[in-house]
C-alpha atoms as a PDB file:
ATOM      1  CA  UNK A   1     -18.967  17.913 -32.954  1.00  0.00           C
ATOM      2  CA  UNK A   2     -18.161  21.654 -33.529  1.00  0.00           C
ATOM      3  CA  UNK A   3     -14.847  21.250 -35.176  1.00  0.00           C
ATOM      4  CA  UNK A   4     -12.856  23.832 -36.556  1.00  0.00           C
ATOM      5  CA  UNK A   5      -9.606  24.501 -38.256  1.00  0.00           C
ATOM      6  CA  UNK A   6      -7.620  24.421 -34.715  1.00  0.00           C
ATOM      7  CA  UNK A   7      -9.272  20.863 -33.896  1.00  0.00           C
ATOM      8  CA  UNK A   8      -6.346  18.289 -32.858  1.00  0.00           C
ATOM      9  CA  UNK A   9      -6.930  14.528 -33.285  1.00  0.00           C
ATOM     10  CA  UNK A  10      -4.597  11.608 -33.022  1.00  0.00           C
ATOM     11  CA  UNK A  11      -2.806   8.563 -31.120  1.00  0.00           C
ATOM     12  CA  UNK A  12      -1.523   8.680 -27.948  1.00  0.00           C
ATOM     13  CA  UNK A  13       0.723   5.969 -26.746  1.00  0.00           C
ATOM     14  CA  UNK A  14       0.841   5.305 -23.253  1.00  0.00           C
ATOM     15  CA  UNK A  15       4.188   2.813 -22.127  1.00  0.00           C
ATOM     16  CA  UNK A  16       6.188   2.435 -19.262  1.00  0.00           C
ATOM     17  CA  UNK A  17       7.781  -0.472 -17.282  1.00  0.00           C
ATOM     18  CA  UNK A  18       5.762  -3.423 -15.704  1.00  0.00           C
ATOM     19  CA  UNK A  19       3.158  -2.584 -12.805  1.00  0.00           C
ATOM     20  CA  UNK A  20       3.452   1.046 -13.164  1.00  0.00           C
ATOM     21  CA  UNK A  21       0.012   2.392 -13.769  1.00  0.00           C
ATOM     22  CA  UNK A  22      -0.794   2.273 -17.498  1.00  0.00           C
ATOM     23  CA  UNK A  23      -3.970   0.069 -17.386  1.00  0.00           C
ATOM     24  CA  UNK A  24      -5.174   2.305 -14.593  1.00  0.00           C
ATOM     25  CA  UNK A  25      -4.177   5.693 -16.512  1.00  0.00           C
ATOM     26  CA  UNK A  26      -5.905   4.519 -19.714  1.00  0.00           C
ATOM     27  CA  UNK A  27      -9.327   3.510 -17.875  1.00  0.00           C
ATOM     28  CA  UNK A  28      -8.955   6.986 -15.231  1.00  0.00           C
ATOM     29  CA  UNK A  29      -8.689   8.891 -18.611  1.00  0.00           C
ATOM     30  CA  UNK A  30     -11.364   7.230 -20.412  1.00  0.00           C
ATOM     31  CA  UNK A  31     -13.755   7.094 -17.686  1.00  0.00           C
ATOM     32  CA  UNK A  32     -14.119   3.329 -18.145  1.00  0.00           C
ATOM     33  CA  UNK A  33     -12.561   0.045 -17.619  1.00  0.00           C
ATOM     34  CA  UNK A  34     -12.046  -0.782 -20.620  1.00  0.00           C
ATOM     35  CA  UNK A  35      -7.460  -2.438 -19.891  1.00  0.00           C
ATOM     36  CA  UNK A  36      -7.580  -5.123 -17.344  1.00  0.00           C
ATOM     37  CA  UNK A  37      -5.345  -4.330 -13.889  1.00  0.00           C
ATOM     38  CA  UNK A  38      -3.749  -6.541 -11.504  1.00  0.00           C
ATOM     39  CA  UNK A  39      -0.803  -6.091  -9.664  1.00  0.00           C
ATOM     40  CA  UNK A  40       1.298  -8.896 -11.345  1.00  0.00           C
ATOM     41  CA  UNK A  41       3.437  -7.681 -14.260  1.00  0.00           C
ATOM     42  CA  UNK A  42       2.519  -8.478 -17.963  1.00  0.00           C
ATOM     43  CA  UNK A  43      -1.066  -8.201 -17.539  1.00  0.00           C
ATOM     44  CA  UNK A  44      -2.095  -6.640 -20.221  1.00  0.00           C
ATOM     45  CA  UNK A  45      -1.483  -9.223 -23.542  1.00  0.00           C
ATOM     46  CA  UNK A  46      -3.423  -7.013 -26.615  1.00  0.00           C
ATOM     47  CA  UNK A  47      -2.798  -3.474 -27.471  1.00  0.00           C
ATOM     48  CA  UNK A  48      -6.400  -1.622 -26.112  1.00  0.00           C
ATOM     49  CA  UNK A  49      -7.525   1.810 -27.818  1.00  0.00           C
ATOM     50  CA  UNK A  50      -9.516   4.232 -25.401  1.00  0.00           C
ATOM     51  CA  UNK A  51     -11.146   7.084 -27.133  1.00  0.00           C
ATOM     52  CA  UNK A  52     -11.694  10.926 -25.572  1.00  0.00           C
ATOM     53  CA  UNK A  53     -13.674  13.220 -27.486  1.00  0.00           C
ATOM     54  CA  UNK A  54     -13.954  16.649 -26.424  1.00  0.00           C
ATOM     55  CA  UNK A  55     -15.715  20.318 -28.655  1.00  0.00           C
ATOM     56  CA  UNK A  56     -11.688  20.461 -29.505  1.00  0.00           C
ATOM     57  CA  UNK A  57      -9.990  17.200 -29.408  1.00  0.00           C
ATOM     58  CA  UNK A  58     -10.318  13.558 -30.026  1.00  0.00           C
ATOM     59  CA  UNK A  59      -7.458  11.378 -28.095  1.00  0.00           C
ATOM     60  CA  UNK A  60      -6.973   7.577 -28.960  1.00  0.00           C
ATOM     61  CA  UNK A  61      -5.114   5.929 -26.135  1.00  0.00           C
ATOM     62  CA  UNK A  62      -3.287   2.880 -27.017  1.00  0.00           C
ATOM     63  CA  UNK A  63      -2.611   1.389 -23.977  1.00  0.00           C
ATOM     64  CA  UNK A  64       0.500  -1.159 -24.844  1.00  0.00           C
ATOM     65  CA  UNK A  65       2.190  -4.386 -23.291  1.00  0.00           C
ATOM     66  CA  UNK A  66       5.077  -4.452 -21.743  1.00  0.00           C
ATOM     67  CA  UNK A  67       7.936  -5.499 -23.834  1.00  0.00           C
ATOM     68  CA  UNK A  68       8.004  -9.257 -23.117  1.00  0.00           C
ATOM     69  CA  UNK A  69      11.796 -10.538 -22.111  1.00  0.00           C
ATOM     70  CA  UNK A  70      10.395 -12.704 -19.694  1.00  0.00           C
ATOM     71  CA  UNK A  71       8.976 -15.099 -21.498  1.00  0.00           C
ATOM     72  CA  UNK A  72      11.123 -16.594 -24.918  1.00  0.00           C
ATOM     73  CA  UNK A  73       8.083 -18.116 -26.693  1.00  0.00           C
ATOM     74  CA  UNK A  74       5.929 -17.518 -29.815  1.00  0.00           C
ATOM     75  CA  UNK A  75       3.195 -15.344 -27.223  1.00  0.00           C
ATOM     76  CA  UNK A  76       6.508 -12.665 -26.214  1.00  0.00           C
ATOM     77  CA  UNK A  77       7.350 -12.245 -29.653  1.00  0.00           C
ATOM     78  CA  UNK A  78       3.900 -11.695 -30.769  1.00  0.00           C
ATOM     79  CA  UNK A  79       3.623  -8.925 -28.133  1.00  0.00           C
ATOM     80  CA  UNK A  80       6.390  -7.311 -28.839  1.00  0.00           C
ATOM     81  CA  UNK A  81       5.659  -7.335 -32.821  1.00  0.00           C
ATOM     82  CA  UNK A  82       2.317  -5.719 -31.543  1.00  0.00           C
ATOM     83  CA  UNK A  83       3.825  -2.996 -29.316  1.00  0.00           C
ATOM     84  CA  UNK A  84       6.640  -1.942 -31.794  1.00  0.00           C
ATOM     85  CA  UNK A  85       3.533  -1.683 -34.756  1.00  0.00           C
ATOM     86  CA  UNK A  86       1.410   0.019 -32.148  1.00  0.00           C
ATOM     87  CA  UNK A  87       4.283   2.530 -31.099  1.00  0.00           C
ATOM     88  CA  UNK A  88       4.894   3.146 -35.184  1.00  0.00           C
ATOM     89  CA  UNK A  89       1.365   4.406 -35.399  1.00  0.00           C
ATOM     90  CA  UNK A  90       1.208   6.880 -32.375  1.00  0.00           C
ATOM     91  CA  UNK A  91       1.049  10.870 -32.706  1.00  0.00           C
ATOM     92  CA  UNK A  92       2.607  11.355 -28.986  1.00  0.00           C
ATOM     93  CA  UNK A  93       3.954   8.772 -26.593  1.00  0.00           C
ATOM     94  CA  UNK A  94       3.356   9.650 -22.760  1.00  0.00           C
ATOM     95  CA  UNK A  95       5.774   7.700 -21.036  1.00  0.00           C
ATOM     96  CA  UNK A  96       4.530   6.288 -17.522  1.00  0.00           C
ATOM     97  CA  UNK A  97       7.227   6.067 -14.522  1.00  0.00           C
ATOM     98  CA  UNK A  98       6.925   5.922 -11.346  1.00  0.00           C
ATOM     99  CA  UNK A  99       6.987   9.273  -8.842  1.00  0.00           C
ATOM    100  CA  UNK A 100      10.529   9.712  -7.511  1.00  0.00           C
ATOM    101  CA  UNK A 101      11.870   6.558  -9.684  1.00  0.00           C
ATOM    102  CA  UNK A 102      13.702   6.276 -12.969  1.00  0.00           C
ATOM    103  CA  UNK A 103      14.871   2.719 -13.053  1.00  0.00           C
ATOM    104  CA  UNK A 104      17.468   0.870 -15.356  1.00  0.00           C
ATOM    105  CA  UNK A 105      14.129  -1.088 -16.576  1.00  0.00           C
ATOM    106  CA  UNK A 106      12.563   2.720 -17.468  1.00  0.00           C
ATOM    107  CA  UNK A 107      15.709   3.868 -19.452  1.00  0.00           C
ATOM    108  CA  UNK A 108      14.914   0.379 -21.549  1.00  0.00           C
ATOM    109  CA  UNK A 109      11.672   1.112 -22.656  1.00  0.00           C
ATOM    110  CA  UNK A 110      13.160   4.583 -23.543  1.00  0.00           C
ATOM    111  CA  UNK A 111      15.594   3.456 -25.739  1.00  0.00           C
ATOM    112  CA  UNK A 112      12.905   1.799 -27.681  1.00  0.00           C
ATOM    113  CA  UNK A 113      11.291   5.268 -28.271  1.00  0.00           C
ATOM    114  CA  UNK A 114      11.319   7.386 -31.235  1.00  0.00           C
ATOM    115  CA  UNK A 115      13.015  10.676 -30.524  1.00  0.00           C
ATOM    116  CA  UNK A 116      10.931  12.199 -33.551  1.00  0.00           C
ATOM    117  CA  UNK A 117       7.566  11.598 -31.148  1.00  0.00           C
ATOM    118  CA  UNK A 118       6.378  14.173 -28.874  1.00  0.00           C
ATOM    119  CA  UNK A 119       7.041  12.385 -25.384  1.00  0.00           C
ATOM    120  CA  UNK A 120       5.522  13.906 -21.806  1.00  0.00           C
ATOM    121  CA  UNK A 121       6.643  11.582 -18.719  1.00  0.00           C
ATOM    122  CA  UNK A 122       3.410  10.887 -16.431  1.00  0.00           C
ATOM    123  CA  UNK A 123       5.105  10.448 -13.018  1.00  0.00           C
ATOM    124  CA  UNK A 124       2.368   8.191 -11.403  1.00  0.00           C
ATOM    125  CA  UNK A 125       1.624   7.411  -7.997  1.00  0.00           C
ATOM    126  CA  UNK A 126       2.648  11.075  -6.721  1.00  0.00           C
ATOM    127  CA  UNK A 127       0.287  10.086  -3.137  1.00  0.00           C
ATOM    128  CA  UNK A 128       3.359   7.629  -2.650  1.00  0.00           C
ATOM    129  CA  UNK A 129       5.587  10.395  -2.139  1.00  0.00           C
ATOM    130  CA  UNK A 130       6.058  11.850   1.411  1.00  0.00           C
ATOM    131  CA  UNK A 131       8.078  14.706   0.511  1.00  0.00           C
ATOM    132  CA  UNK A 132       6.815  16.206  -2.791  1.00  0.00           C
ATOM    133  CA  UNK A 133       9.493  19.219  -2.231  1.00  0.00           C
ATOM    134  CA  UNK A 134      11.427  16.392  -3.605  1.00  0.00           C
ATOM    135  CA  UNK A 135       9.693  15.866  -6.821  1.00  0.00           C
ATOM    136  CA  UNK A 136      11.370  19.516  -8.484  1.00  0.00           C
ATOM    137  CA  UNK A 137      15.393  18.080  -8.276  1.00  0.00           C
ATOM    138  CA  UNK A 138      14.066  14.710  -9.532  1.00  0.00           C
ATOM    139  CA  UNK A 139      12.418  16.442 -12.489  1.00  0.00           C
ATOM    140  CA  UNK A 140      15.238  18.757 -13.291  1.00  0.00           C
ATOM    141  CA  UNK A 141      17.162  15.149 -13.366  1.00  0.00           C
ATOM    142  CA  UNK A 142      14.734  13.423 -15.461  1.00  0.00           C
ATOM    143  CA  UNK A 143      14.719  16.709 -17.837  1.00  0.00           C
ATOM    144  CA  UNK A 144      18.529  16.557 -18.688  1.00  0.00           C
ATOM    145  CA  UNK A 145      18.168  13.057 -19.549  1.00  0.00           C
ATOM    146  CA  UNK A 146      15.309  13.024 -21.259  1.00  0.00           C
ATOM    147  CA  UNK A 147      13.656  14.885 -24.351  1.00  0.00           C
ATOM    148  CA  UNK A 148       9.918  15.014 -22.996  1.00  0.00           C
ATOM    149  CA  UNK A 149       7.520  18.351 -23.699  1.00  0.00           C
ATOM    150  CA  UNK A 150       6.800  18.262 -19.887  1.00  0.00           C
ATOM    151  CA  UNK A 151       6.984  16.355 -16.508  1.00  0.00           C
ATOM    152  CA  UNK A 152       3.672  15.993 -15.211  1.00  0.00           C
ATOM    153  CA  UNK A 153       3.461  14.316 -11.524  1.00  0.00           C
ATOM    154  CA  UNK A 154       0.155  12.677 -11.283  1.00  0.00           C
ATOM    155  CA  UNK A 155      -2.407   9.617  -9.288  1.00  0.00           C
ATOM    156  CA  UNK A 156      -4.219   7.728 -11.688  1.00  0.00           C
ATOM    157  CA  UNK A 157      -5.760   6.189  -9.066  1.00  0.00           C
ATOM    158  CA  UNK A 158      -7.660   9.146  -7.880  1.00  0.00           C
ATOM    159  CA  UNK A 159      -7.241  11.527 -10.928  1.00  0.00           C
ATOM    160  CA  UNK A 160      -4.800  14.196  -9.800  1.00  0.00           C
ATOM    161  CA  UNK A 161      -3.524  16.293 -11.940  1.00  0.00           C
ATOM    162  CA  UNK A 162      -4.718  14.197 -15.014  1.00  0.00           C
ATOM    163  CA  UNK A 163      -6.876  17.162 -16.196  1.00  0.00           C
ATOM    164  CA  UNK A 164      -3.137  18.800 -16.660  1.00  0.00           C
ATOM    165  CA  UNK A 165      -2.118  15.930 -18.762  1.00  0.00           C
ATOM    166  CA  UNK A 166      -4.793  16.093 -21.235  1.00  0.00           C
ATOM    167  CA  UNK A 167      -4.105  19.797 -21.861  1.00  0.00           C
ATOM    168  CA  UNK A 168      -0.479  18.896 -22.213  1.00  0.00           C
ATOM    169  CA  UNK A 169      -1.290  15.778 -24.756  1.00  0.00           C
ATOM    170  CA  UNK A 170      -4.154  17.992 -26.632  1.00  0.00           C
ATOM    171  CA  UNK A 171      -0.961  20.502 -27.317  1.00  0.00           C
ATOM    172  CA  UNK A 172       0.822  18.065 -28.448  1.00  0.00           C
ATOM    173  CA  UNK A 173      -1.734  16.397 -31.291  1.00  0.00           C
ATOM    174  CA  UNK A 174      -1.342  17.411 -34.796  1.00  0.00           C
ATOM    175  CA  UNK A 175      -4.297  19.265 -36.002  1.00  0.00           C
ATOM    176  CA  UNK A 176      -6.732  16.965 -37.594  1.00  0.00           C
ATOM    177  CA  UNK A 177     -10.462  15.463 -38.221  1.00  0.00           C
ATOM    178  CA  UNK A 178     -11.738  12.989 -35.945  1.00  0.00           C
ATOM    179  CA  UNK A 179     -11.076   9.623 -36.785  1.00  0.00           C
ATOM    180  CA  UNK A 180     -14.177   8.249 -34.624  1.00  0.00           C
ATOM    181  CA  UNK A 181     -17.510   9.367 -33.649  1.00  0.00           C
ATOM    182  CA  UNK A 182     -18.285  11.135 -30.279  1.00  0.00           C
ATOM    183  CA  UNK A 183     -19.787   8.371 -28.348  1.00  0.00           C
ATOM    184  CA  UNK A 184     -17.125   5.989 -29.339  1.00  0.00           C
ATOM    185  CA  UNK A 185     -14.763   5.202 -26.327  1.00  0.00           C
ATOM    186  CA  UNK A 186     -13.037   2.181 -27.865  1.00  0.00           C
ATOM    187  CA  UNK A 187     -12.135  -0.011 -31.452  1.00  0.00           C
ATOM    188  CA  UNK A 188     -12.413  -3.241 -29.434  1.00  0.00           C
ATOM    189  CA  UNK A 189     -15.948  -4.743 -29.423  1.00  0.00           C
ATOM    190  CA  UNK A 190     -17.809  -6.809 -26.250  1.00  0.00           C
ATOM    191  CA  UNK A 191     -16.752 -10.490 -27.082  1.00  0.00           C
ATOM    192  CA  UNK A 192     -13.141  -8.765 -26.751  1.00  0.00           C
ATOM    193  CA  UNK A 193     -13.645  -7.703 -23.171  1.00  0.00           C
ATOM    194  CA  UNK A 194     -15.704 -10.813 -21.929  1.00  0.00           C
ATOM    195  CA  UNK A 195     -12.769 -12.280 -22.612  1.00  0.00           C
ATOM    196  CA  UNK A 196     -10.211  -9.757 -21.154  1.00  0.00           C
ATOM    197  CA  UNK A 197     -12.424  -9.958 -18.240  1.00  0.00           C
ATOM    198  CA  UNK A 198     -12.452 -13.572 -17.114  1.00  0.00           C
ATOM    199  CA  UNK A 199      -8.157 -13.531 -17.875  1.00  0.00           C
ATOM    200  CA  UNK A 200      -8.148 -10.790 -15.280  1.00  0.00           C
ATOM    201  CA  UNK A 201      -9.904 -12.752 -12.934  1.00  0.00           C
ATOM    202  CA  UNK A 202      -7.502 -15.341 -13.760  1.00  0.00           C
ATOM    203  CA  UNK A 203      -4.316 -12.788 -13.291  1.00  0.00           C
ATOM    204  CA  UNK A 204      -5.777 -12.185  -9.896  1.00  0.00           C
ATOM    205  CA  UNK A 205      -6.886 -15.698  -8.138  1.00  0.00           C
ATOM    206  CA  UNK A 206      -3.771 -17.793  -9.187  1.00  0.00           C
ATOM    207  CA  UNK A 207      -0.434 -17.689  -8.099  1.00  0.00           C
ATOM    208  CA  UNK A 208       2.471 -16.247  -9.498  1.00  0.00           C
ATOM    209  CA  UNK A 209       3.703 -18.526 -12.480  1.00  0.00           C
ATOM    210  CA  UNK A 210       0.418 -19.943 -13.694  1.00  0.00           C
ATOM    211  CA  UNK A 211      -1.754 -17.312 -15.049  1.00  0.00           C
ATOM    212  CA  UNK A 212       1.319 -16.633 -17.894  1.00  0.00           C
ATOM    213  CA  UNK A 213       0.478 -19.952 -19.170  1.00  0.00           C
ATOM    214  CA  UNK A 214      -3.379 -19.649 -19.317  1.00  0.00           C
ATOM    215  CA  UNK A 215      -5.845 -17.851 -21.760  1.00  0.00           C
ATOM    216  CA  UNK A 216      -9.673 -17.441 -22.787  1.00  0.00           C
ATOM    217  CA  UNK A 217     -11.342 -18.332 -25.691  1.00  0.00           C
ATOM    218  CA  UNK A 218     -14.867 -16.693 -26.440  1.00  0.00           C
ATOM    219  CA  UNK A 219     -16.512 -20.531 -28.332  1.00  0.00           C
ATOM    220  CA  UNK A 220     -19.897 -18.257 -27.972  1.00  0.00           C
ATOM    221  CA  UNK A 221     -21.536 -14.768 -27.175  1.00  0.00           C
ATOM    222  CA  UNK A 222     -25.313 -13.766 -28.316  1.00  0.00           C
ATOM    223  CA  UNK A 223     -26.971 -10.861 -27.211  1.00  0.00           C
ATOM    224  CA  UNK A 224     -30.583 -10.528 -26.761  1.00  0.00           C
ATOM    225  CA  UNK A 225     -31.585  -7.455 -25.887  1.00  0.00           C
ATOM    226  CA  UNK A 226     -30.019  -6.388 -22.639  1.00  0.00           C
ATOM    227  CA  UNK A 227     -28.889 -10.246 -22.046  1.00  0.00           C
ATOM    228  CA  UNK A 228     -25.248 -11.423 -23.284  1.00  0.00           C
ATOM    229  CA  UNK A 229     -24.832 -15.038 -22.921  1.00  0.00           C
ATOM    230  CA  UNK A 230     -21.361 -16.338 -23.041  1.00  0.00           C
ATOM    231  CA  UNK A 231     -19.246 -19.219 -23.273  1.00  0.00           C
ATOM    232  CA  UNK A 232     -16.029 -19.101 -22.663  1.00  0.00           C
ATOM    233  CA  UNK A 233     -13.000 -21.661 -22.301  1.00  0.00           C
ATOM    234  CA  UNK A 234      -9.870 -20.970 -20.022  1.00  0.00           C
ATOM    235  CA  UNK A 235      -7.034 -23.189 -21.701  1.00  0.00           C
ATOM    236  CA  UNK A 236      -3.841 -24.346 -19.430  1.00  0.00           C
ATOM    237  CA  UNK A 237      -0.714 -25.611 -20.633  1.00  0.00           C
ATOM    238  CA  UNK A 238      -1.112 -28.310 -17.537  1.00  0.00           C
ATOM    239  CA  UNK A 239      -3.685 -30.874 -16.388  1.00  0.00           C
ATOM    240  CA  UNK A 240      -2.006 -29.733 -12.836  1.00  0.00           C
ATOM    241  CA  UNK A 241      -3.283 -25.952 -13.829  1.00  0.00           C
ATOM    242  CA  UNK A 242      -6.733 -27.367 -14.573  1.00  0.00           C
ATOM    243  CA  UNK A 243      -7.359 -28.320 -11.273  1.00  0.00           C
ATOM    244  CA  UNK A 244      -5.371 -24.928  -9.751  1.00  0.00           C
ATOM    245  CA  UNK A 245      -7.879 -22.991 -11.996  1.00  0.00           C
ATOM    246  CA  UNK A 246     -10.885 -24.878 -10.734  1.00  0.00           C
ATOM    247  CA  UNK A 247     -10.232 -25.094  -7.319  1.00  0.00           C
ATOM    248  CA  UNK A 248     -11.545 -27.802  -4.637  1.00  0.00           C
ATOM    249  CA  UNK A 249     -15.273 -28.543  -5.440  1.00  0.00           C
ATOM    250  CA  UNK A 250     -14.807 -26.195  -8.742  1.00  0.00           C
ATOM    251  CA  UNK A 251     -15.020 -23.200  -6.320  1.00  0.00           C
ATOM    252  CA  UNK A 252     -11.986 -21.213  -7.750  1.00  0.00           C
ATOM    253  CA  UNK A 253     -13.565 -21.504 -10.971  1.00  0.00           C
ATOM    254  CA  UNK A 254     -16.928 -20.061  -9.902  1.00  0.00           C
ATOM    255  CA  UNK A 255     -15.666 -17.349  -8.106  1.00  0.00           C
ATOM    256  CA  UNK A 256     -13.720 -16.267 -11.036  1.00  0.00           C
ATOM    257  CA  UNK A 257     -16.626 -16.501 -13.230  1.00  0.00           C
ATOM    258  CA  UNK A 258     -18.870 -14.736 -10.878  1.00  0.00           C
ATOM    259  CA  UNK A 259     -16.143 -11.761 -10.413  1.00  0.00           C
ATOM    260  CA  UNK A 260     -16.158 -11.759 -14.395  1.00  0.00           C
ATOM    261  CA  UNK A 261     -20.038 -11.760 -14.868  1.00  0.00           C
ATOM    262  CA  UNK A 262     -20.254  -8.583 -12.540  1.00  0.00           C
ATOM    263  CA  UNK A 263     -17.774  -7.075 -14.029  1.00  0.00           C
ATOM    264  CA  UNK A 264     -19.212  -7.487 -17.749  1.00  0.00           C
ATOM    265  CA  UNK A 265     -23.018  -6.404 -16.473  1.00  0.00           C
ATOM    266  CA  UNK A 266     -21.322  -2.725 -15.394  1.00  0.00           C
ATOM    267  CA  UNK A 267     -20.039  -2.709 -18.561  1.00  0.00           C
ATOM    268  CA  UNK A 268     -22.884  -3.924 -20.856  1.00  0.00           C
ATOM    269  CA  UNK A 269     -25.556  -2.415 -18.504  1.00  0.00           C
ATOM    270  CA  UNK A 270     -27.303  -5.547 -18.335  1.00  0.00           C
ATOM    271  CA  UNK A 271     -27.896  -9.198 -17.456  1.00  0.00           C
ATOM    272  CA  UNK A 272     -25.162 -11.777 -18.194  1.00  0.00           C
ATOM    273  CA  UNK A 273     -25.190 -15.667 -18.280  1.00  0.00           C
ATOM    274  CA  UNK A 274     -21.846 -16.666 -18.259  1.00  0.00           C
ATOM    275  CA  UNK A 275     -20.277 -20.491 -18.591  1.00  0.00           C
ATOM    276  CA  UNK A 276     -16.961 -21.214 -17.949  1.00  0.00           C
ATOM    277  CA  UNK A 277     -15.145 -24.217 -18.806  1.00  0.00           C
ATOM    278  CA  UNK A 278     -11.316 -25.653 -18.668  1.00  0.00           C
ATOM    279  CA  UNK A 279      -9.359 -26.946 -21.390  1.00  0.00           C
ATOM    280  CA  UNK A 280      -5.689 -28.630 -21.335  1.00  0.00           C
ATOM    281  CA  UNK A 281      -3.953 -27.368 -24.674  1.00  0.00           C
ATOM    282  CA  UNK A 282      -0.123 -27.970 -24.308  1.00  0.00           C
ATOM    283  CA  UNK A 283       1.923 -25.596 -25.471  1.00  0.00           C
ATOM    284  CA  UNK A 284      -0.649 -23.342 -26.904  1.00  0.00           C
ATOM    285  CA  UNK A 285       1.995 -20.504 -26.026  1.00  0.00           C
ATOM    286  CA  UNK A 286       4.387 -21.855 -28.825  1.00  0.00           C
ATOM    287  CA  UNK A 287       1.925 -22.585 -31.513  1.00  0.00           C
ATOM    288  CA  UNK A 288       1.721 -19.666 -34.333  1.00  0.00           C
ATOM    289  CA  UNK A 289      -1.551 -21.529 -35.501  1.00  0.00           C
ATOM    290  CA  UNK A 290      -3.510 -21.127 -31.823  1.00  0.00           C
ATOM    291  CA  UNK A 291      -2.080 -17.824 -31.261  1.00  0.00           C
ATOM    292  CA  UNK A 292      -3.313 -16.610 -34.327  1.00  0.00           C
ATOM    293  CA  UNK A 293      -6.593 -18.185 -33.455  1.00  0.00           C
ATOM    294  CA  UNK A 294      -6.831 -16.074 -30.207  1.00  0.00           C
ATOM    295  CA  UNK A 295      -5.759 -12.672 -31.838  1.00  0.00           C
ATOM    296  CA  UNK A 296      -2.112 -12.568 -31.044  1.00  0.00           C
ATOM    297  CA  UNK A 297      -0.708 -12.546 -34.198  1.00  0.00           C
END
């Protein structure tokens, strides 16, 4: 990488509300899926590091949970121990709203920023907007209110204006050696994401209560050559969620598994044999031992 003494390098946290676009942002930005999407809330449940290396830059986005108040159980407060660490770490925070919107729920997740980070506000989902004439008084709100570097209206969804946002965030970076090589684009390795992949599966079958109380143990993942096989468990808090999860004839379950194995092949570039099975562990939410056991804490 042809580095020289103006070369900028650092950690960019992206955070903003529930359902808002950061997944979607971090992956656009990246140029792969690398943070799960749905459109329920809470999705994401690890902080995920995206890298973008460019002849003058390396950015490391840390794509974040949502601060948990929803749930009052040893899984929220893990989360939020891991957002408030990963938010102590970052160079510059780019705050994620929504175009048009600043909600009570977005001043929250202000408060919880530090005013000695370089902030830029991402207003997502511009193509929402029918009247973008609009979009200058609701900056020139946002600006006396907040002490961001610059409003930037942009799509993640389709990549508008993003290439405007990297320029802004590259300004922002404190000049520095990169921490990873070139062709790195995350810290997180594949049993990670066969994991991450199934849950969003999960996040997207079930209904709206039950995929909070489920999660996804990797028991086994070998890789030989271009084939991964995989063995995963789904644990439920329920024996009624087992059979929700599996489905009549185990058909839910395949299809999840079979939207997860496609998934992982993009993303490995090859074959994948992947077994899925479901496990009742009771109140694996609460227990500091089993959380610890699946990364949270």
């Amino acid at each position: 990488m042809g580095q020289d003494a103006e070369f900028r390098s650092g950690q960019v946290g992206i955070v903003g509300r529930p359902n808002v676009g950061k997944s979607t942002l971090l992956n656009r930005l990246v140029g792969q899926k690398l943070s799960i999407t749905s459109r329920r809330p809470q999705t994401t449940r690890h902080p995920i590091r995206g890298i973008v290396s460019t002849p003058v830059a390396q950015c490391v986005f840390v794509d974040t949970p949502g601060f948990q108040g929803r749930f009052a159980n040893a899984l929220g407060g893990a989360m939020n121990r891991a957002v408030t660490s990963s938010l102590a770490e970052v160079d510059v925070v780019v705050l994620v709203i929504i175009a048009g919107r600043y909600l009570q729920e977005d001043e929250n997740v202000t408060r919880r920023l530090s005013a000695e980070k370089p902030l830029i506000v991402a207003m997502n989902k511009v193509d929402r907007v029918s009247d973008r004439s609009t979009l200058l008084a609701h900056i020139e709100g946002l600006a006396a209110r907040l002490p961001a570097r610059a409003f930037i209206p942009v799509c993640a969804q389709d990549g508008y204006q993003l290439d405007e946002l990297m320029r802004e965030i590259v300004r922002a970076l404190p000049v520095r050696e990169a921490t990873f090589p070139d062709h790195q684009l995350t810290d997180r390795d594949e049993r990670f994401f066969a994991g991450e992949f199934i849950r969003e599966k999960l996040f997207r079958a079930l209904g709206d209560e039950i995929p909070y109380a489920t999660a996804v143990t990797i028991d086994r993942f070998e890789e030989l050559g271009r084939l991964r096989r995989i063995h995963a468990t789904i644990l439920v808090d329920k024996s009624s969620h087992k059979a929700i999860v599996i489905g009549e004839h185990g058909e839910r379950l395949k299809a999840i598994a079979s939207s997860a194995r496609r998934d992982l092949e993009a993303l490995y570039a090859g074959k994948v044999y992947l077994q899925v099975w479901v496990k009742v562990r009771r109140g694996w939410s609460d227990d500091r031992g089993e959380l610890k056991r699946l990364g949270y804490a």
